[in-house]
PDB file of N, CA and C in Angstrom:
ATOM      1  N   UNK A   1     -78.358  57.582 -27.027  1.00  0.00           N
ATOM      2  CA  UNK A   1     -77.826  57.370 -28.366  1.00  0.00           C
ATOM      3  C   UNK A   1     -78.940  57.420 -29.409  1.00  0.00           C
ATOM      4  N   UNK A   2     -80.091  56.939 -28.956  1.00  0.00           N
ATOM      5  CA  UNK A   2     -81.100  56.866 -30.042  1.00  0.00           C
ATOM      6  C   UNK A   2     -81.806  58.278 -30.451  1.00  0.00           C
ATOM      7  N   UNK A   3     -81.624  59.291 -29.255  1.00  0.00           N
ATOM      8  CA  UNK A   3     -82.410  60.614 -29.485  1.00  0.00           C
ATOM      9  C   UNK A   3     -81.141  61.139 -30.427  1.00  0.00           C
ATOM     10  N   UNK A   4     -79.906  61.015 -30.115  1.00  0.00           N
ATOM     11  CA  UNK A   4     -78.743  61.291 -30.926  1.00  0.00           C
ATOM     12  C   UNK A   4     -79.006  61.144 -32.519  1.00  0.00           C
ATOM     13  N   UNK A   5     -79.462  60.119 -32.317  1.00  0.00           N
ATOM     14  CA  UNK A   5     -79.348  59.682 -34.293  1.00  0.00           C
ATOM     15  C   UNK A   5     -80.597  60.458 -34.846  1.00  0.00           C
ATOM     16  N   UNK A   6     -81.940  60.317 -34.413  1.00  0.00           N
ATOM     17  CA  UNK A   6     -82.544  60.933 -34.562  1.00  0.00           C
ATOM     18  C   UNK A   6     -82.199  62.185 -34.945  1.00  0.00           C
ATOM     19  N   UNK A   7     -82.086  63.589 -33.891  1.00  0.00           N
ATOM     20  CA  UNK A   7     -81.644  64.559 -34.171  1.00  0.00           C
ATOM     21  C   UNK A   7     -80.641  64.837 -35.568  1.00  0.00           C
ATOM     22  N   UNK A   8     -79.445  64.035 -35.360  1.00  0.00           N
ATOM     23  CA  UNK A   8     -78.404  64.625 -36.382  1.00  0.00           C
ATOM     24  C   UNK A   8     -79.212  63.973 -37.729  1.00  0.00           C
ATOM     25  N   UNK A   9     -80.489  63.094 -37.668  1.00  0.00           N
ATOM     26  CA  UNK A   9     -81.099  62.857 -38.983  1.00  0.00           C
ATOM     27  C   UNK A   9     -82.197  64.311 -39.540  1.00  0.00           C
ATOM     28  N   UNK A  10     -82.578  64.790 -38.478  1.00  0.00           N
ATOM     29  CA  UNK A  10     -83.542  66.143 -38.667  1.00  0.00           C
ATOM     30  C   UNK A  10     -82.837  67.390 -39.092  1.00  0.00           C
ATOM     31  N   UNK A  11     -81.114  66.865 -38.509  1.00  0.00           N
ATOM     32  CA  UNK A  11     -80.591  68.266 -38.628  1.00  0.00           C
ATOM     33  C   UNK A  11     -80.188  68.535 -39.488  1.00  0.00           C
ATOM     34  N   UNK A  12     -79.854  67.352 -40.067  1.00  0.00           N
ATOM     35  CA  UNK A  12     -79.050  67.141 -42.001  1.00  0.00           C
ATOM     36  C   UNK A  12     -80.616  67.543 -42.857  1.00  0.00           C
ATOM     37  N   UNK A  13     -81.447  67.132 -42.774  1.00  0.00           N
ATOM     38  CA  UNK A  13     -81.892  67.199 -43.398  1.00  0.00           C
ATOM     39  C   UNK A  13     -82.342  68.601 -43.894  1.00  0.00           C
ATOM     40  N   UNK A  14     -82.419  68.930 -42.669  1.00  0.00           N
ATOM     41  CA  UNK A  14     -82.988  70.656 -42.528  1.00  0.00           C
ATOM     42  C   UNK A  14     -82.084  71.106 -43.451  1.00  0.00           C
ATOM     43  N   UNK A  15     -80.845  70.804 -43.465  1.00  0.00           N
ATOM     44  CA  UNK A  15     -79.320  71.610 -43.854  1.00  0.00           C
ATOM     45  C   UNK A  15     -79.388  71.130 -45.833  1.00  0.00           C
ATOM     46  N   UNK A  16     -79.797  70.523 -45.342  1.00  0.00           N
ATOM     47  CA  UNK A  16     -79.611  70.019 -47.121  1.00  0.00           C
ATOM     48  C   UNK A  16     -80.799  70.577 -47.809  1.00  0.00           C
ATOM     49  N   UNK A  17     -81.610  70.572 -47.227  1.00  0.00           N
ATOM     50  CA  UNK A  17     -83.369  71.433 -47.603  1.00  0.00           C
ATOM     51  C   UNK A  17     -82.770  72.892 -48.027  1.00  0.00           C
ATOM     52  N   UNK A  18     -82.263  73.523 -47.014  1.00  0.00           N
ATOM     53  CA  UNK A  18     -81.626  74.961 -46.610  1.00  0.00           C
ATOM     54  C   UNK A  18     -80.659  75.059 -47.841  1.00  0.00           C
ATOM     55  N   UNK A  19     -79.887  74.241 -48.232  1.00  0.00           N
ATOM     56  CA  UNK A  19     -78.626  74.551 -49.228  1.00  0.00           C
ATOM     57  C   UNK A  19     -78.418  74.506 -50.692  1.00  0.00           C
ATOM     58  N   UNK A  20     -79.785  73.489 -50.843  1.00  0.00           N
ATOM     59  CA  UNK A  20     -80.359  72.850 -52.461  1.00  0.00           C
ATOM     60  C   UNK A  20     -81.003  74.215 -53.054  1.00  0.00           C
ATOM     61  N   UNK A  21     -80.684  74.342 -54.790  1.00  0.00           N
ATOM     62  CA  UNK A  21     -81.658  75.416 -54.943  1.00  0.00           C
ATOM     63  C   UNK A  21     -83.092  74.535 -55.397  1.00  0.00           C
ATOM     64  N   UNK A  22     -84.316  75.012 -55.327  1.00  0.00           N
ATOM     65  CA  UNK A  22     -85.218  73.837 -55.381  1.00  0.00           C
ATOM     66  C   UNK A  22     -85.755  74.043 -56.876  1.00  0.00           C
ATOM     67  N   UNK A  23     -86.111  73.525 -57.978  1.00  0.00           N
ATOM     68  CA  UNK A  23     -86.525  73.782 -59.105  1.00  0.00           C
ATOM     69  C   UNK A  23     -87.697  75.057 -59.259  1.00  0.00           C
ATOM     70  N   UNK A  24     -88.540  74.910 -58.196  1.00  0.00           N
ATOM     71  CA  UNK A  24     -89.423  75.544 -58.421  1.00  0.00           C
ATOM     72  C   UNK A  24     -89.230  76.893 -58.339  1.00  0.00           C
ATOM     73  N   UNK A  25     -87.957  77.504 -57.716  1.00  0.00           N
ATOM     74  CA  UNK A  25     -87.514  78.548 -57.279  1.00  0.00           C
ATOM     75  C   UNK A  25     -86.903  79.238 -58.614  1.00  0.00           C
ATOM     76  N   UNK A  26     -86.054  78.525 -59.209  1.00  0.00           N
ATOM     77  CA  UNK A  26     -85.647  78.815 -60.873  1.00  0.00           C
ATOM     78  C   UNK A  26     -86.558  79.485 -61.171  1.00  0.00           C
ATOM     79  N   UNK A  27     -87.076  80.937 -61.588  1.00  0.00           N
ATOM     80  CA  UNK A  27     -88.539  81.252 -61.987  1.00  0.00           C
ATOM     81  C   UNK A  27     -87.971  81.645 -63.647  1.00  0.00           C
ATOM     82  N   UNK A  28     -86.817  81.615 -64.173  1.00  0.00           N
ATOM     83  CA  UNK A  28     -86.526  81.865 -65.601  1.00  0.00           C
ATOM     84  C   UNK A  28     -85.259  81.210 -66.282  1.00  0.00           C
ATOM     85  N   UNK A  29     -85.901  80.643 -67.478  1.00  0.00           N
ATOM     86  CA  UNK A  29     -84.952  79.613 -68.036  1.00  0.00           C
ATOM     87  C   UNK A  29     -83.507  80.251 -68.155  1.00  0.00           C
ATOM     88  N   UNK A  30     -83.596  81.740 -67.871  1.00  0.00           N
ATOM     89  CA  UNK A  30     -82.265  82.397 -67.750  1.00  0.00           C
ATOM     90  C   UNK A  30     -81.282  82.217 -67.079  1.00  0.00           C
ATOM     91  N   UNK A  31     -81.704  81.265 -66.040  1.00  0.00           N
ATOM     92  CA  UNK A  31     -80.956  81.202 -64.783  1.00  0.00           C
ATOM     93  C   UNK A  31     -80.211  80.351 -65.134  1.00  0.00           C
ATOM     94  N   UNK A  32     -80.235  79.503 -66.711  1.00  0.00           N
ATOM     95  CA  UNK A  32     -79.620  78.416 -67.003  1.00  0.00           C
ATOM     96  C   UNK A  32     -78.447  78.963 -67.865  1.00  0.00           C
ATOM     97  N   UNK A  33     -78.378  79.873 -68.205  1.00  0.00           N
ATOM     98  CA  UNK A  33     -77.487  80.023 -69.503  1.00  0.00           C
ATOM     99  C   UNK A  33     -76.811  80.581 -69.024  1.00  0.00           C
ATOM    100  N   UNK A  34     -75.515  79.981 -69.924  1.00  0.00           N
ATOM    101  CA  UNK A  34     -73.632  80.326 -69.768  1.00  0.00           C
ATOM    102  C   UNK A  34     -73.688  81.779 -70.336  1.00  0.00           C
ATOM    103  N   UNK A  35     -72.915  82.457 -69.483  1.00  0.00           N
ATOM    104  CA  UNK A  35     -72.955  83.750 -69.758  1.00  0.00           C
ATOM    105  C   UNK A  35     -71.610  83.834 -71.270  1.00  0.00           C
ATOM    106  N   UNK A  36     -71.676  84.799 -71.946  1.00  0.00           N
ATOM    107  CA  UNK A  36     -70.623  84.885 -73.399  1.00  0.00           C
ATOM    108  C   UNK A  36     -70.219  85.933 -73.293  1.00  0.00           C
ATOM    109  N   UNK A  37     -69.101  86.778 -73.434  1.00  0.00           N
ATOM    110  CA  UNK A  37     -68.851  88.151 -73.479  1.00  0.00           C
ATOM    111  C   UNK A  37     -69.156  88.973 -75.062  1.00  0.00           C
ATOM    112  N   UNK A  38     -68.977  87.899 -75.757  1.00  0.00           N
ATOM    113  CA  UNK A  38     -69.501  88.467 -77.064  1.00  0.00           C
ATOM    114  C   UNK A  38     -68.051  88.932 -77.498  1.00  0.00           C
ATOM    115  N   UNK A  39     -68.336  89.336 -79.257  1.00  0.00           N
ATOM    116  CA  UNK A  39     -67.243  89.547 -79.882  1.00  0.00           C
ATOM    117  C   UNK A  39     -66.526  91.169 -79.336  1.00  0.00           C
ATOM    118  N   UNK A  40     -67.376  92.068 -79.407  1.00  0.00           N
ATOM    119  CA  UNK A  40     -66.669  93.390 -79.287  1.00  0.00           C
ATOM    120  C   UNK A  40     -65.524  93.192 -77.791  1.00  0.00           C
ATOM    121  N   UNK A  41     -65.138  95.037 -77.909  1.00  0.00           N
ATOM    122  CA  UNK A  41     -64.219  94.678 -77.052  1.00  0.00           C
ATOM    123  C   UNK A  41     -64.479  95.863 -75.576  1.00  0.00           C
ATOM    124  N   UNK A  42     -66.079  96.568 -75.453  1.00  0.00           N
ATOM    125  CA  UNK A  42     -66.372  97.132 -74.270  1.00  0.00           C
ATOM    126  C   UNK A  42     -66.306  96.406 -73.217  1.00  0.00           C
ATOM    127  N   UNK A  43     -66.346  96.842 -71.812  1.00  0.00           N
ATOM    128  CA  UNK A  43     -66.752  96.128 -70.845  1.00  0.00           C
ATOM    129  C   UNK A  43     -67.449  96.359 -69.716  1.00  0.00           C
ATOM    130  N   UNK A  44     -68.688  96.260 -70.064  1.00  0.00           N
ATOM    131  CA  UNK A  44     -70.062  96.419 -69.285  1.00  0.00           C
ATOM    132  C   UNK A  44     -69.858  95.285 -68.114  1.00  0.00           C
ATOM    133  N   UNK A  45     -70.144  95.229 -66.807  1.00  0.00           N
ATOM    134  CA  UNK A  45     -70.699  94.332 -65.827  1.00  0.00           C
ATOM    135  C   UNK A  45     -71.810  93.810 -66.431  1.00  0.00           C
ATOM    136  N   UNK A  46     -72.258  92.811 -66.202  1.00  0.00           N
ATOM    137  CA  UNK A  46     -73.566  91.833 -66.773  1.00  0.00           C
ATOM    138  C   UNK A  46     -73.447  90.736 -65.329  1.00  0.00           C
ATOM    139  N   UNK A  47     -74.889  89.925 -65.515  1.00  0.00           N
ATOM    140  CA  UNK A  47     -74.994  88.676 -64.376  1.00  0.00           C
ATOM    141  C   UNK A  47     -74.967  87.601 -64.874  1.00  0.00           C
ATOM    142  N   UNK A  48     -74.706  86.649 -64.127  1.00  0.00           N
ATOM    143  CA  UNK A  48     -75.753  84.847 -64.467  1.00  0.00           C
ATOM    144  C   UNK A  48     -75.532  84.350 -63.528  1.00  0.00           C
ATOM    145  N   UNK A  49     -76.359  83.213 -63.354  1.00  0.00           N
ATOM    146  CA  UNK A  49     -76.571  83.038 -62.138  1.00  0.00           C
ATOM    147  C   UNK A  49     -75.569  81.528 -62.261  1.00  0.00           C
ATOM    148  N   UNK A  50     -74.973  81.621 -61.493  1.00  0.00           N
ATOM    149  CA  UNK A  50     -73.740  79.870 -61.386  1.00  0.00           C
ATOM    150  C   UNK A  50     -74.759  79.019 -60.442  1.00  0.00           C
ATOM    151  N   UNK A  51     -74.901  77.823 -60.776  1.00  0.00           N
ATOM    152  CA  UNK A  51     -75.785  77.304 -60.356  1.00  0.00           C
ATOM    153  C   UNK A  51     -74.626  76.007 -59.590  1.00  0.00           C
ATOM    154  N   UNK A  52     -73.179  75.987 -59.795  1.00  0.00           N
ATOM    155  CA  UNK A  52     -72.557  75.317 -58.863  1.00  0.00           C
ATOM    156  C   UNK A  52     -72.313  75.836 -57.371  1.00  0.00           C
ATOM    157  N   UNK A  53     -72.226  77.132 -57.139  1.00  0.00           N
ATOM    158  CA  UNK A  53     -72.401  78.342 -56.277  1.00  0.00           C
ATOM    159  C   UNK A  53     -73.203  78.338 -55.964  1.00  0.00           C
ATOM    160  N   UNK A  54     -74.083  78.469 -56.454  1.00  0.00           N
ATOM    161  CA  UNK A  54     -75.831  78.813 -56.301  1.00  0.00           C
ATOM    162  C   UNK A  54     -75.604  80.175 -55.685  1.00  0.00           C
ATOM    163  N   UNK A  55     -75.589  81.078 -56.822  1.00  0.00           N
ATOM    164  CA  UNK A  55     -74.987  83.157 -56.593  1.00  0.00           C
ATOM    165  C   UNK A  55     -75.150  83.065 -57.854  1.00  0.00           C
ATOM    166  N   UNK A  56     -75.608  84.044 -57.809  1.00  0.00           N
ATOM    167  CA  UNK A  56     -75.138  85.218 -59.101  1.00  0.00           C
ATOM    168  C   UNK A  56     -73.730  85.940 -59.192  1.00  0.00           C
ATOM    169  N   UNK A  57     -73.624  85.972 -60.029  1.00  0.00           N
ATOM    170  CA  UNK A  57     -72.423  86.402 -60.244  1.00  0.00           C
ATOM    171  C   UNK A  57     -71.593  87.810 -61.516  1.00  0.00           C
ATOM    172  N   UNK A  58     -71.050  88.310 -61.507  1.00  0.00           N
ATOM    173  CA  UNK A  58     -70.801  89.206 -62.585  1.00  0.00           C
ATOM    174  C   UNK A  58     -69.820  88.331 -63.388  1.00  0.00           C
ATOM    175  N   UNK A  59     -69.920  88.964 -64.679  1.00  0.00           N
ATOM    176  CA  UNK A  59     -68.704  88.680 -66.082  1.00  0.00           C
ATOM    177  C   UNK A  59     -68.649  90.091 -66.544  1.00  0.00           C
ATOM    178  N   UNK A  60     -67.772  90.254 -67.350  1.00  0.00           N
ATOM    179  CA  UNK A  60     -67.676  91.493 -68.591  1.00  0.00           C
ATOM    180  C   UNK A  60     -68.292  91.357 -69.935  1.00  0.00           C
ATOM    181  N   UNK A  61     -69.176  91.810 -70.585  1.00  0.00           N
ATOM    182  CA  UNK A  61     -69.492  91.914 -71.152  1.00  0.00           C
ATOM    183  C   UNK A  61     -69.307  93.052 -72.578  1.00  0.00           C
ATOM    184  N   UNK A  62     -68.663  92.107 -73.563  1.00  0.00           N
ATOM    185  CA  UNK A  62     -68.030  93.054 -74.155  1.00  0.00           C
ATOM    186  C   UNK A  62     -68.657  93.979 -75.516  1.00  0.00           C
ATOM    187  N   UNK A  63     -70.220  94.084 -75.044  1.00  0.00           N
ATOM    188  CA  UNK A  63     -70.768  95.138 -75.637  1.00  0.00           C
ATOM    189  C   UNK A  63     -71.935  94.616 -76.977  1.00  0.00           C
ATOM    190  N   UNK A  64     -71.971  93.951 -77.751  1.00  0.00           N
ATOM    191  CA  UNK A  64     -72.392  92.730 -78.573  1.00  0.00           C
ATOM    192  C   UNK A  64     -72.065  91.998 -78.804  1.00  0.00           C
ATOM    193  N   UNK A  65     -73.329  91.083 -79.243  1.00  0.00           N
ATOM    194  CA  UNK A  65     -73.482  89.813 -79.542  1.00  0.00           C
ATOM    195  C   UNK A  65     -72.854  88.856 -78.239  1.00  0.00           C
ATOM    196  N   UNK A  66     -72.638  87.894 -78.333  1.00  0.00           N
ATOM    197  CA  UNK A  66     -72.502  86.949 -76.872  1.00  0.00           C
ATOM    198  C   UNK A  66     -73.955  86.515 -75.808  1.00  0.00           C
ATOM    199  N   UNK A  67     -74.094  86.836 -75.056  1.00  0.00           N
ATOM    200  CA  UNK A  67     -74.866  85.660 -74.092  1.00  0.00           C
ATOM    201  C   UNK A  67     -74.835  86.609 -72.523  1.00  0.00           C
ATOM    202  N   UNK A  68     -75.976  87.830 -72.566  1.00  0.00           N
ATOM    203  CA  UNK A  68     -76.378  88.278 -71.429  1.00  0.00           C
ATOM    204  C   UNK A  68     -77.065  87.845 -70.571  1.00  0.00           C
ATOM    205  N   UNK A  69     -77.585  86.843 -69.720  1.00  0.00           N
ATOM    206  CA  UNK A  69     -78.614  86.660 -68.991  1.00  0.00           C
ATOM    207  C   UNK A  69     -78.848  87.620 -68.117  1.00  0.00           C
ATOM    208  N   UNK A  70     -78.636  88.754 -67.521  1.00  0.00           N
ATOM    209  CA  UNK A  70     -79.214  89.311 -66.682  1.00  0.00           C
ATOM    210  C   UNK A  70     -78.085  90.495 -66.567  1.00  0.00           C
ATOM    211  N   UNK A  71     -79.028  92.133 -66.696  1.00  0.00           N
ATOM    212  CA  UNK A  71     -78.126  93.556 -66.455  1.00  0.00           C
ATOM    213  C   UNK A  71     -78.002  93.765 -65.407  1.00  0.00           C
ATOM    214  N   UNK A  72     -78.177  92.911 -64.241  1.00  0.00           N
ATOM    215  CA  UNK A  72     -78.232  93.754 -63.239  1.00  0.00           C
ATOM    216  C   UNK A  72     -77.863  92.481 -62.015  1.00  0.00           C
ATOM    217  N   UNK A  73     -77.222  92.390 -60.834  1.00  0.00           N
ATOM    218  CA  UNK A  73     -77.470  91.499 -59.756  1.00  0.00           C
ATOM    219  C   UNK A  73     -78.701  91.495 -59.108  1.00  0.00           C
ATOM    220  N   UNK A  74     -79.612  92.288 -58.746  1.00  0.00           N
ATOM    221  CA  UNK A  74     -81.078  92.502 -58.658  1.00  0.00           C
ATOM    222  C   UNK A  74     -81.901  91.587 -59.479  1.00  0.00           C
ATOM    223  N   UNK A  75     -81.579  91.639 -60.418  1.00  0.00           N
ATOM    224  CA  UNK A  75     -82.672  90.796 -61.442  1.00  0.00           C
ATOM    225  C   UNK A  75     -82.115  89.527 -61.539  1.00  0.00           C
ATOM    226  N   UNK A  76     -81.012  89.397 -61.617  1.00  0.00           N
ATOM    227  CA  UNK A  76     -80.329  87.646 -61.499  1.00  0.00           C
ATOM    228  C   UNK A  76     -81.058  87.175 -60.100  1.00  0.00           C
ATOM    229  N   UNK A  77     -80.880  87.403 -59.042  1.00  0.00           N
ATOM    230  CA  UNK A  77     -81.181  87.147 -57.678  1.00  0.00           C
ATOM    231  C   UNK A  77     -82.864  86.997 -57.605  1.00  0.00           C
ATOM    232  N   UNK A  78     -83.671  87.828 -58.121  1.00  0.00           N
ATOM    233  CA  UNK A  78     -85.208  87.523 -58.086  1.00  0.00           C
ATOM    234  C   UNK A  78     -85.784  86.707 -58.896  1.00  0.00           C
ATOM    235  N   UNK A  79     -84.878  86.604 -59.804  1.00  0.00           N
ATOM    236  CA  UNK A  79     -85.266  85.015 -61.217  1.00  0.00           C
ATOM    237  C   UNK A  79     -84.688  83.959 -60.446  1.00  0.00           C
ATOM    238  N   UNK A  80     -83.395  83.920 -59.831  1.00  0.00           N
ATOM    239  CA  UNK A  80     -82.973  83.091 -59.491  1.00  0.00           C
ATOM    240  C   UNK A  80     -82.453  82.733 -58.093  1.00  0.00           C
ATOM    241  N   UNK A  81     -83.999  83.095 -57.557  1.00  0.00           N
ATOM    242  CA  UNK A  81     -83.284  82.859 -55.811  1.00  0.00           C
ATOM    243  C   UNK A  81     -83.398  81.580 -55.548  1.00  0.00           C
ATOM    244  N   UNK A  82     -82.492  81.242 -54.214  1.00  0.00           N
ATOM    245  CA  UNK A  82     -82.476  79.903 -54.217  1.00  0.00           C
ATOM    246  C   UNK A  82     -82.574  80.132 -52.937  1.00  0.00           C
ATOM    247  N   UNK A  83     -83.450  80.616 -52.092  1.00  0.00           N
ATOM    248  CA  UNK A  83     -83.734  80.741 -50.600  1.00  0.00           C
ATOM    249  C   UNK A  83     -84.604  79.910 -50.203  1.00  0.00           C
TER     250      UNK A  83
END
């Protein structure tokens, strides 16, 4: 029983280490901002990174003005890996 508790204490921990994104990993304050589609009415793919998910993710982007953080899933993912 005692090697028991042990273990499932190493194993959580590992798992929670593994699942957290860690601050230091954030490498751009971009990774913070709510994505906006903006006033127009195009619709470009754009990223941001959801930090309840911890993914990147796409929105539409409707061409100006609004709140792009990132053109590409490539570039959301290397600002904001959480590996």
């Amino acid at each position: 029983m005692k090697y028991s508790i042990k273990y499932l204490t190493v194993v959580l921990t590992i798992l929670m280490t593994l699942t957290q994104c860690k601050k230091e990993n954030m490498k751009s304050d971009r990774c913070n901002l709510v994505p906006d589609a903006g006033s127009c009415n195009a619709a470009f793919p754009k990223y941001y990174f959801d930090k309840n998910e911890k993914k990147c993710k796409v929105f539409i982007w409707g061409g100006c003005g609004g709140v792009v953080p990132f053109d590409t899933k490539e570039e959301c993912e290397k600002q904001c890996d959480c590996k």
